[in-house]
N, C-alpha and C. Protein backbone atom coordinates (compact mmCIF):
# COMPACT_ATOMS: atom_id res chain seq x y z
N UNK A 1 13.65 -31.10 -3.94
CA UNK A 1 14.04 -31.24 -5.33
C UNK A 1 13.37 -30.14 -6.15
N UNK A 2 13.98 -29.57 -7.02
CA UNK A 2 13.54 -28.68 -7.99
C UNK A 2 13.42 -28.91 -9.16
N UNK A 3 12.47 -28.20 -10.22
CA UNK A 3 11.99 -28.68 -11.33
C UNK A 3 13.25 -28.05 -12.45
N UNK A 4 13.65 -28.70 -13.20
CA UNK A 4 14.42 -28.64 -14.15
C UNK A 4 14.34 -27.05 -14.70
N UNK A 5 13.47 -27.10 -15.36
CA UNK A 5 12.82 -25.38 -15.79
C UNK A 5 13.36 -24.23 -15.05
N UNK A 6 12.80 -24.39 -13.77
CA UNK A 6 13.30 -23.64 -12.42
C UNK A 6 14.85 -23.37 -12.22
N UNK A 7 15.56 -24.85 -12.29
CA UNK A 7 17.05 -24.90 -12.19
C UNK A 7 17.99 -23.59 -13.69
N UNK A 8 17.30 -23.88 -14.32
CA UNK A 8 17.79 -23.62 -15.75
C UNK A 8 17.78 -21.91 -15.20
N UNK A 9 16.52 -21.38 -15.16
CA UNK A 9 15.94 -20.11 -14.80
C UNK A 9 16.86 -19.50 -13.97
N UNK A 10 17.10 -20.06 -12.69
CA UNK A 10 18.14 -19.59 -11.38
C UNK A 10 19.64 -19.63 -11.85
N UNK A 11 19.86 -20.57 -12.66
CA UNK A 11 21.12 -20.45 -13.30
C UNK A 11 21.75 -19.44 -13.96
N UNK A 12 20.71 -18.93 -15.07
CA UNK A 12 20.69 -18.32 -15.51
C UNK A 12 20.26 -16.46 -14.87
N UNK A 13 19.49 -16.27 -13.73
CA UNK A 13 19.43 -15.44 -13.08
C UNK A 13 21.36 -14.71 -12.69
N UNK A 14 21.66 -16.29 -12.05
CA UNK A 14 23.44 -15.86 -11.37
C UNK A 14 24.25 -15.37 -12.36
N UNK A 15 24.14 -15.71 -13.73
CA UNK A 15 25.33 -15.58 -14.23
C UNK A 15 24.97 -14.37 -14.36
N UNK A 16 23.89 -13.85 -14.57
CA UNK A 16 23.18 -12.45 -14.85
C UNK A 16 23.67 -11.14 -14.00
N UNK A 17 23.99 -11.69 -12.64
CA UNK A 17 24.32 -11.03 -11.41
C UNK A 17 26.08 -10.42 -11.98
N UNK A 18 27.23 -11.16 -12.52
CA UNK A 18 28.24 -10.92 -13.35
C UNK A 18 28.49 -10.49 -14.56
N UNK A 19 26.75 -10.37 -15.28
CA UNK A 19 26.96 -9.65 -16.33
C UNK A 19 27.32 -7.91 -16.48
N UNK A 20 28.17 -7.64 -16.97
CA UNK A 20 28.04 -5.99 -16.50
C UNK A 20 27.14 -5.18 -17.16
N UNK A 21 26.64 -6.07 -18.32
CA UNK A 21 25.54 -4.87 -18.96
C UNK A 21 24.34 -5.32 -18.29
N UNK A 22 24.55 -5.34 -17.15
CA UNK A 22 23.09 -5.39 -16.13
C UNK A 22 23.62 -4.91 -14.95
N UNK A 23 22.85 -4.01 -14.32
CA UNK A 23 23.21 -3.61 -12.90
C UNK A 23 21.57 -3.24 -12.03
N UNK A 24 22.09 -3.63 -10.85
CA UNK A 24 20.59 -3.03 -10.06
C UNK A 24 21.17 -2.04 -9.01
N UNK A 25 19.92 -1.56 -9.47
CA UNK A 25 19.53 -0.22 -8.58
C UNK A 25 18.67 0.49 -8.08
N UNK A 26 18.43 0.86 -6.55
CA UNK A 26 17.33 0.03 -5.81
C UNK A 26 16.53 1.42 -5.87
N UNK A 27 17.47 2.48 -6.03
CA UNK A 27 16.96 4.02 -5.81
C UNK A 27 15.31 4.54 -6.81
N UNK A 28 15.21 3.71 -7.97
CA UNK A 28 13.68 4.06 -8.35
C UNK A 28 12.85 3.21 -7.66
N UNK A 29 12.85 1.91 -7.45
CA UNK A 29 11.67 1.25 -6.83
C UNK A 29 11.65 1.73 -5.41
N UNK A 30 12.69 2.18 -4.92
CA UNK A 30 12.48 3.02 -3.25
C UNK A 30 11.35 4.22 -3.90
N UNK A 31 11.79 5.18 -4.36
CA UNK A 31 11.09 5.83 -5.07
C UNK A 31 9.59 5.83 -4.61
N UNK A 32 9.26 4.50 -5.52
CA UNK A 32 7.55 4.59 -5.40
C UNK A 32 6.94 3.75 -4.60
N UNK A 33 8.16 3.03 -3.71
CA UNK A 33 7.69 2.27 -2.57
C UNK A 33 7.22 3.24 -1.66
N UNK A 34 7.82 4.42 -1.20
CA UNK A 34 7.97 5.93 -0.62
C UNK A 34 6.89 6.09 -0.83
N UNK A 35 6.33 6.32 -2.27
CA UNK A 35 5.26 7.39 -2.64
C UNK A 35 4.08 6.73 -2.00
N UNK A 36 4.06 5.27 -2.60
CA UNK A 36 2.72 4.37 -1.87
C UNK A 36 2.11 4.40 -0.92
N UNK A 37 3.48 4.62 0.34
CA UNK A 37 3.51 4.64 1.35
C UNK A 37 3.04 5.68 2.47
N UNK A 38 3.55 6.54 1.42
CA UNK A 38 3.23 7.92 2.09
C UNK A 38 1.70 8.57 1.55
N UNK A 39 1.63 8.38 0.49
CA UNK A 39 0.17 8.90 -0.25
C UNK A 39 -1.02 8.46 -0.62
N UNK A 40 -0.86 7.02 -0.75
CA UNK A 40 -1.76 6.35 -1.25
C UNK A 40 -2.53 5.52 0.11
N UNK A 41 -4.16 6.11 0.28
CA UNK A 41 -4.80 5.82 1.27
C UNK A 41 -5.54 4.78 1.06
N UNK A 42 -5.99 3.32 2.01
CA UNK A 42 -6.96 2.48 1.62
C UNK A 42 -8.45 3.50 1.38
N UNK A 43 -9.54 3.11 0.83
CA UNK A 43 -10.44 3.63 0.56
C UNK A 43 -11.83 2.80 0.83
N UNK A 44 -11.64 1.24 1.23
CA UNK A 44 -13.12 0.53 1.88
C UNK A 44 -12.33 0.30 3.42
N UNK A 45 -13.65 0.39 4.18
CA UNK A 45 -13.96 -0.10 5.42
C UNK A 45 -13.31 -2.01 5.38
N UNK A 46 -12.84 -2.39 6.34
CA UNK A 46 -12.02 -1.63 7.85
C UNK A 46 -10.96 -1.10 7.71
N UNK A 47 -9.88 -0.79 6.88
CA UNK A 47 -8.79 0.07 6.44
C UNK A 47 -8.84 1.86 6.10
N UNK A 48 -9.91 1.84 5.70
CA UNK A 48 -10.54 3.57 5.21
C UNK A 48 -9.60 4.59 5.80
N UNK A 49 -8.63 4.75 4.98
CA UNK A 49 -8.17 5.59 5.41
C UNK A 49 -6.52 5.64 5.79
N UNK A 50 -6.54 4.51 6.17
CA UNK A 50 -4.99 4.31 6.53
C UNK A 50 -4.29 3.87 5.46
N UNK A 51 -2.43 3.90 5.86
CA UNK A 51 -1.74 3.72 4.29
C UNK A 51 -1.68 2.70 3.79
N UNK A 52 -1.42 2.69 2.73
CA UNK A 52 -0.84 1.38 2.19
C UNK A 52 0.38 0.62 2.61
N UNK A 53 0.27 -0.30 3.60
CA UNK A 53 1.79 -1.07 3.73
C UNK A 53 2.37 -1.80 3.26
N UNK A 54 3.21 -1.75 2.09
CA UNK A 54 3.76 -2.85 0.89
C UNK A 54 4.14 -3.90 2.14
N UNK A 55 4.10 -5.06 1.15
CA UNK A 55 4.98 -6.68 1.73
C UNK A 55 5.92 -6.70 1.28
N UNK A 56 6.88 -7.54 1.98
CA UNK A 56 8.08 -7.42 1.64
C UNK A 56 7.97 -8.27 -0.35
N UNK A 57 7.11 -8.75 -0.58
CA UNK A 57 7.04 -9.70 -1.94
C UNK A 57 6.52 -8.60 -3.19
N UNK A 58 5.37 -7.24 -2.16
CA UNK A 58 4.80 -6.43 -3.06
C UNK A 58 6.07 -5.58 -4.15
């Protein structure tokens, strides 16, 4: 069961998905998922050094 609030929220997410003055587009957050990935080094022990691996949630 889900909380009312929640329901309202997701509802409102879908119709969002058919609105046309909204569109997604995945090409900037690839972007700096890329950059993270590629450039940005951990910096404490036991990681020191190696990349950053986003989660799929990050």
């Amino acid at each position: 069961m889900v909380g009312e609030e929640l329901k309202t929220e997701l509802d409102q997410l879908i119709e969002d998905l058919h609105n046309p003055l909204y569109y997604f587009d995945e090409k900037p957050g690839n972007l700096r998922i890329d950059f993270i990935e590629t450039f940005c080094k951990h910096t404490k022990s036991p990681f020191n050094g190696q990349p950053f691996i986003l989660e799929l949630w990050e």
